[in-house]
Protein backbone atom coordinates (compact mmCIF):
# COMPACT_ATOMS: atom_id res chain seq x y z
CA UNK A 1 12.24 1.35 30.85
CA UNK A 2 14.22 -1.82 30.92
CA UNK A 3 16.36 -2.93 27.64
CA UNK A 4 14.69 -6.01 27.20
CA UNK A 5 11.08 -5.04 27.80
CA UNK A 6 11.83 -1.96 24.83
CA UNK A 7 13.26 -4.79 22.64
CA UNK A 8 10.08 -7.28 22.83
CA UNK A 9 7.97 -4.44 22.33
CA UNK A 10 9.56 -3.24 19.10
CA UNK A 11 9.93 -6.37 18.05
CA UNK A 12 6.44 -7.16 18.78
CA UNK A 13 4.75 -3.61 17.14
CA UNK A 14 6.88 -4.16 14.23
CA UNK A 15 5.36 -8.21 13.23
CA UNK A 16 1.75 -6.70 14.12
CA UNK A 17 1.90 -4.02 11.78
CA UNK A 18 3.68 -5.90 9.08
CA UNK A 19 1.31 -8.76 9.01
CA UNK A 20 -2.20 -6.00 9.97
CA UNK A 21 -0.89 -4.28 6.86
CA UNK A 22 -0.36 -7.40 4.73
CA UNK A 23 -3.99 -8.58 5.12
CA UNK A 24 -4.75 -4.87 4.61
CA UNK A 25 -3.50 -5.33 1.48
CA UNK A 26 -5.48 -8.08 0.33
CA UNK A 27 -8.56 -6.48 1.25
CA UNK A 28 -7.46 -3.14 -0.65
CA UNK A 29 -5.91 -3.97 -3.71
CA UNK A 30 -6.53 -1.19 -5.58
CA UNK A 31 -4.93 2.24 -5.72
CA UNK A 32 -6.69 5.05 -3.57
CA UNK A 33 -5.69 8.28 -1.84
CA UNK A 34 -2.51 8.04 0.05
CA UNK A 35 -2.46 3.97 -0.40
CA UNK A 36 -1.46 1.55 -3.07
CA UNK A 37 -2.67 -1.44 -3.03
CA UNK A 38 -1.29 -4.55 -5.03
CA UNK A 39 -3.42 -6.74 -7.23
CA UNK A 40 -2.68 -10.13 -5.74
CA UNK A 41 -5.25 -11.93 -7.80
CA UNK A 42 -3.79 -10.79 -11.19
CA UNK A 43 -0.38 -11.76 -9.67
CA UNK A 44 -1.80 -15.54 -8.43
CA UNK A 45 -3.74 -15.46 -12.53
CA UNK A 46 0.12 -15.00 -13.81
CA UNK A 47 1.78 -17.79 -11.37
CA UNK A 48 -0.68 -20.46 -12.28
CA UNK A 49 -0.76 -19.85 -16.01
CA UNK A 50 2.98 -20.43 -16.41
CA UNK A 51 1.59 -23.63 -15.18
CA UNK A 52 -0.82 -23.92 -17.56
CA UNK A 53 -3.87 -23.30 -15.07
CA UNK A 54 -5.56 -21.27 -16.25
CA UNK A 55 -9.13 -21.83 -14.30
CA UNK A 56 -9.50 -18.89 -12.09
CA UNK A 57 -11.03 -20.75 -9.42
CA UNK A 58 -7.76 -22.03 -8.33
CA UNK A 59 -5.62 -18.79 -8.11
CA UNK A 60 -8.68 -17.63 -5.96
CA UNK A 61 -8.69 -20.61 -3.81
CA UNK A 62 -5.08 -20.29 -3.41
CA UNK A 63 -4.96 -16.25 -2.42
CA UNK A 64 -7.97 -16.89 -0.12
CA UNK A 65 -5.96 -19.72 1.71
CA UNK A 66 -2.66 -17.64 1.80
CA UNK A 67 -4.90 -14.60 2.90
CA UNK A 68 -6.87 -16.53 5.79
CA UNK A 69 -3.31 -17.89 6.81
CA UNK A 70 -1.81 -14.13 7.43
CA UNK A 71 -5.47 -13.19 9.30
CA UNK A 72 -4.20 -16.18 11.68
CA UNK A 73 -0.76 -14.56 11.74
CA UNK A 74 -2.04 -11.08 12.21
CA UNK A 75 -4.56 -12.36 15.29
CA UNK A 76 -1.60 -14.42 17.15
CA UNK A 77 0.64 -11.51 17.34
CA UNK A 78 -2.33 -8.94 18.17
CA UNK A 79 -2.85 -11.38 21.22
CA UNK A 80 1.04 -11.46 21.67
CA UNK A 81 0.89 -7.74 21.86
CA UNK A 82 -2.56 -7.35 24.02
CA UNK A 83 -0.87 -9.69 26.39
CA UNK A 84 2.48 -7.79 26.87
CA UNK A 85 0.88 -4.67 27.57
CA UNK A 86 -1.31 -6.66 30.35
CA UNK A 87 2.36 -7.69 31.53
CA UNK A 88 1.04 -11.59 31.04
CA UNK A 89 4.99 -12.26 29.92
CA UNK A 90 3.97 -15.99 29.78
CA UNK A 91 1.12 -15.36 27.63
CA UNK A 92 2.75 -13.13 25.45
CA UNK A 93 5.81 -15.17 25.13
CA UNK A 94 3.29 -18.12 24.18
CA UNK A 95 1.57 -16.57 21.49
CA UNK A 96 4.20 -15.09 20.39
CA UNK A 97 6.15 -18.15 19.70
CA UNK A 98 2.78 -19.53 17.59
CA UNK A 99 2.74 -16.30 15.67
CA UNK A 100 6.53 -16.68 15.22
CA UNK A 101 6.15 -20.89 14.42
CA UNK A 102 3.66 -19.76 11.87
CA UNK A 103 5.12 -17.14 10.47
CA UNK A 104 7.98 -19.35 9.26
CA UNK A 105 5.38 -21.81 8.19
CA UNK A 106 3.92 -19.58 5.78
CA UNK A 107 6.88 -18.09 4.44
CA UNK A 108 8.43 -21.83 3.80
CA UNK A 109 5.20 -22.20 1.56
CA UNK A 110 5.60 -19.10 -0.14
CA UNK A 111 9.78 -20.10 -0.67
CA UNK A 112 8.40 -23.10 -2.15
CA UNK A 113 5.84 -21.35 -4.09
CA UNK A 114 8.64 -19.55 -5.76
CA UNK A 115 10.78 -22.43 -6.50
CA UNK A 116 7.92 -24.12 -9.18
CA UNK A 117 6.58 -20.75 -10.26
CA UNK A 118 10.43 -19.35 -10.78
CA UNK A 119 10.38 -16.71 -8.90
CA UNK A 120 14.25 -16.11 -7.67
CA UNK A 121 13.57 -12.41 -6.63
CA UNK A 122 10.81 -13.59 -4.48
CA UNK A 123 12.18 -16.75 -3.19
CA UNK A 124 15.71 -14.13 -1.71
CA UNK A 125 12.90 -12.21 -0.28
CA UNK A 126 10.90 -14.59 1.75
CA UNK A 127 14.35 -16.80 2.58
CA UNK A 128 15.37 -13.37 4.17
CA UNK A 129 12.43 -13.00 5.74
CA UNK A 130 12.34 -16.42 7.61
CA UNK A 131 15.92 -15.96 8.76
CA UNK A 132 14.77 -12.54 9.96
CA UNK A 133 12.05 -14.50 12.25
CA UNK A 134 13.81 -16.67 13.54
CA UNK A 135 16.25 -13.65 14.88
CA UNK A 136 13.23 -12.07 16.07
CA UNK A 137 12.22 -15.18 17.98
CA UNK A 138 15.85 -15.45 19.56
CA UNK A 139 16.24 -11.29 20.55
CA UNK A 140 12.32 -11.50 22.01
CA UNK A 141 12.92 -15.45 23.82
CA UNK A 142 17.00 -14.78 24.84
CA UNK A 143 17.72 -10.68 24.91
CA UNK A 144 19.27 -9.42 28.31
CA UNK A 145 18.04 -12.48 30.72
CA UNK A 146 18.71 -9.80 33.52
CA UNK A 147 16.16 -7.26 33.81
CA UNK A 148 18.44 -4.90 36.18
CA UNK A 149 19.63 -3.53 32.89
CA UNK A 150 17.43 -0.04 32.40
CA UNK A 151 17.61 2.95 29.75
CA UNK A 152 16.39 6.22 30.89
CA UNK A 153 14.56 8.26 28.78
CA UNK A 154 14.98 11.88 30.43
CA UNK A 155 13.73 14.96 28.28
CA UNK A 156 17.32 16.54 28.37
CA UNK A 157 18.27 20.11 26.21
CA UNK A 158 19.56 17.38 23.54
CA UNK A 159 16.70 15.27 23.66
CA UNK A 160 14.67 17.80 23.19
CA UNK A 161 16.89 19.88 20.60
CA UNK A 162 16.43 15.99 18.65
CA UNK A 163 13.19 15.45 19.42
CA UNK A 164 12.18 19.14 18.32
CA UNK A 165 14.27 18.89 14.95
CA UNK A 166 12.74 15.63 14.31
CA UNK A 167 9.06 16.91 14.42
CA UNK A 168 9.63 20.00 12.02
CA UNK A 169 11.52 16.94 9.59
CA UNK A 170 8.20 15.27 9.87
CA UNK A 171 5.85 17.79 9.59
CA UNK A 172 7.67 19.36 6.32
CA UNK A 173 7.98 15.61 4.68
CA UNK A 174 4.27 15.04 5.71
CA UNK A 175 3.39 17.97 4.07
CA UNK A 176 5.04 17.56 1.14
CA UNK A 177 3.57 13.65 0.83
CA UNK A 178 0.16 15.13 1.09
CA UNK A 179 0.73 17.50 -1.73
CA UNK A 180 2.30 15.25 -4.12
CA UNK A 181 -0.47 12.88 -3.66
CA UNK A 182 -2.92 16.03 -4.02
CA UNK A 183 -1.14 16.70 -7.43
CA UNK A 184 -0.54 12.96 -8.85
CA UNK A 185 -3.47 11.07 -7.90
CA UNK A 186 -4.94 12.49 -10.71
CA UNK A 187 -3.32 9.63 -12.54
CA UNK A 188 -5.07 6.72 -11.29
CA UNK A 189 -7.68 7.34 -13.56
CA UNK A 190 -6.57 9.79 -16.08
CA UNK A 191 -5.83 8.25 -20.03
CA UNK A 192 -2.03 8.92 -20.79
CA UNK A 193 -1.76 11.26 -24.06
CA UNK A 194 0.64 9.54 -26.80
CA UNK A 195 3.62 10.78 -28.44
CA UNK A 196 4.35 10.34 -32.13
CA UNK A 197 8.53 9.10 -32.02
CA UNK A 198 8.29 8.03 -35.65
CA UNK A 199 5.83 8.24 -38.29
CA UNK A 200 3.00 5.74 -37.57
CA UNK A 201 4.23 4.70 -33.51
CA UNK A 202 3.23 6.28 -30.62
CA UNK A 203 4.88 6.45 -27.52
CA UNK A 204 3.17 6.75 -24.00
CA UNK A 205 4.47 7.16 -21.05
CA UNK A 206 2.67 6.02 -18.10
CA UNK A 207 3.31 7.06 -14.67
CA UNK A 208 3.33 5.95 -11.18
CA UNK A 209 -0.31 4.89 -10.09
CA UNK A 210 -1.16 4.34 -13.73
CA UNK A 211 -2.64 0.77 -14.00
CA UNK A 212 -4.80 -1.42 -16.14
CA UNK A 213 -7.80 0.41 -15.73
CA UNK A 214 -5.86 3.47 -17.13
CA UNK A 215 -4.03 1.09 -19.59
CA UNK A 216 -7.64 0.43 -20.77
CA UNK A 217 -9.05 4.32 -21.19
CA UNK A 218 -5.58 4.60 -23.00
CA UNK A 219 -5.92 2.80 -25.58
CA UNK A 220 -9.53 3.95 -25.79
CA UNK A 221 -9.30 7.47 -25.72
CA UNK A 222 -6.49 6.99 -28.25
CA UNK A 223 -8.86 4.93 -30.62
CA UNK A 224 -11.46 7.59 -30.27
CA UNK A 225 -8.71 10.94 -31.05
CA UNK A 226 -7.85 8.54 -33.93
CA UNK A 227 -10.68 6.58 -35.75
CA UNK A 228 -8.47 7.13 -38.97
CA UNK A 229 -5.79 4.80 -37.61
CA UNK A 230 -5.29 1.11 -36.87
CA UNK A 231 -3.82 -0.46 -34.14
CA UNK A 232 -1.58 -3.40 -35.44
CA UNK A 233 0.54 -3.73 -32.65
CA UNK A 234 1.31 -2.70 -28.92
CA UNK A 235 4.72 -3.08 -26.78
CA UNK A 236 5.63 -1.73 -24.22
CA UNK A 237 9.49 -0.65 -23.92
CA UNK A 238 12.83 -2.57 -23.38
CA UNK A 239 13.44 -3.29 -19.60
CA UNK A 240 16.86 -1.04 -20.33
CA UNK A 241 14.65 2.17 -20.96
CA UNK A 242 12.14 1.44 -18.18
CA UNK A 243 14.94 0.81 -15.92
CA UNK A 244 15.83 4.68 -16.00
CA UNK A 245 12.37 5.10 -14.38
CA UNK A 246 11.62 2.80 -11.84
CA UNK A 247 7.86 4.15 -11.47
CA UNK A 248 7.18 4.54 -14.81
CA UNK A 249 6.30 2.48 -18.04
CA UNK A 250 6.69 3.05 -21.55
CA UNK A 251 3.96 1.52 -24.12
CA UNK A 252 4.81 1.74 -27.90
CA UNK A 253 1.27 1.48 -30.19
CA UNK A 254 2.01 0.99 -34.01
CA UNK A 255 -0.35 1.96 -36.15
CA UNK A 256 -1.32 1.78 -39.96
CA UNK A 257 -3.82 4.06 -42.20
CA UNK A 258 -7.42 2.21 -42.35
């Protein structure tokens, strides 16, 4: 297989997943079995209301625009792709250059985005990410102009000495994927039990998967093990003692006698 048709295709597999997964996400933003799903909506809610928006009509305007843009996205490399594999080059090069064109369009927005909403995490992310295209665009457009250049992929003893170690790697990590997610998805909808640290605060510690819906039972199920007490206050921990746990949150609940 020649070196530059390997590097168009990776680089062309690699775009059409990223952007068939994006829009994946916005259709699935929930947490389910062996996905996790990020809610966009509550994020676009938070951007606008630092602006003092806070009619939800226009975060959900905004999130279906940004969504329907990475559908385009997501179609123009899908035809990039269909097009290689029907060895249309031309074609392929073509759409992959609009996928490419609007691929930095979109991200520009979104680096924009993050300027007014001041997001500097975000806005290093997406800068990276349009450099990144525009490297893919040059490697797919410019790599190895001579196509004499070919790799041969021969199942030699090491090959296959790699190959075989590789698929028992897989098949042990896949395993043991399936069986933490057996044993922790448990946690998307169970209430997290509180700890008393002092007298009158409770500590809970919420782990991965846990979101607002378990937030909610929570506090619920706490109310209901405790109808004696009253919630005055809830915090949730100092970003120095989440940091420890990356997955995790803490949530402090003081409480008084009724």
């Amino acid at each position: 297989m020649k070196e530059k048709t390997i590097i168009r295709l990776s680089i062309l597999v690699f775009w059409t997943f990223f952007w068939g997964l994006s829009v994946m996400d916005k259709i699935i933003p929930d947490v389910h079995h062996l996905w996790v799903g990020k809610d966009f909506f509550a994020l676009f809610v938070k951007f606008f209301g630092s602006l003092g928006l806070k009619n939800p009509i226009i975060p959900s305007f905004a999130l279906a625009v940004v969504s329907g843009l990475e559908v385009i996205n997501f179609v123009f490399y899908l035809l990039s792709l269909f097009n290689f594999f029907k060895k249309k080059s031309d074609l392929s090069e073509k759409w992959f250059f609009r996928a490419i064109f609007s691929s930095v369009t979109l991200f520009s927005l979104f680096s924009i985005a993050d300027q007014v909403f001041g997001d500097r995490f975000q806005l290093l992310e997406h800068g990276l990410f349009w450099l990144v295209l525009i490297a893919s665009w040059i490697l797919f457009k410019y790599f190895g102009d001579s196509d004499k250049k070919s790799i041969s992929i021969g199942l030699t003893k090491d090959v296959k000495i790699a190959l075989g170690i590789g698929t028992i790697i897989t098949v042990m990590t896949s395993f043991c994927i399936i069986d933490f997610s057996d044993k922790t998805f448990s946690n998307v909808n169970t209430p997290v039990k509180g700890q008393e640290v002092v007298d009158g605060v409770y500590k809970f510690d919420f782990p991965f998967l846990a979101d607002k819906l378990v937030w909610e039972k929570t506090i619920n199920s706490f109310k209901k093990e405790h109808p004696e007490l009253r919630i005055n206050y809830i915090y949730t921990g100092p970003s120095e003692l989440n940091s420890k746990k990356k997955t995790h949150m803490l949530l402090y609940v003081f409480t008084e006698k009724k």
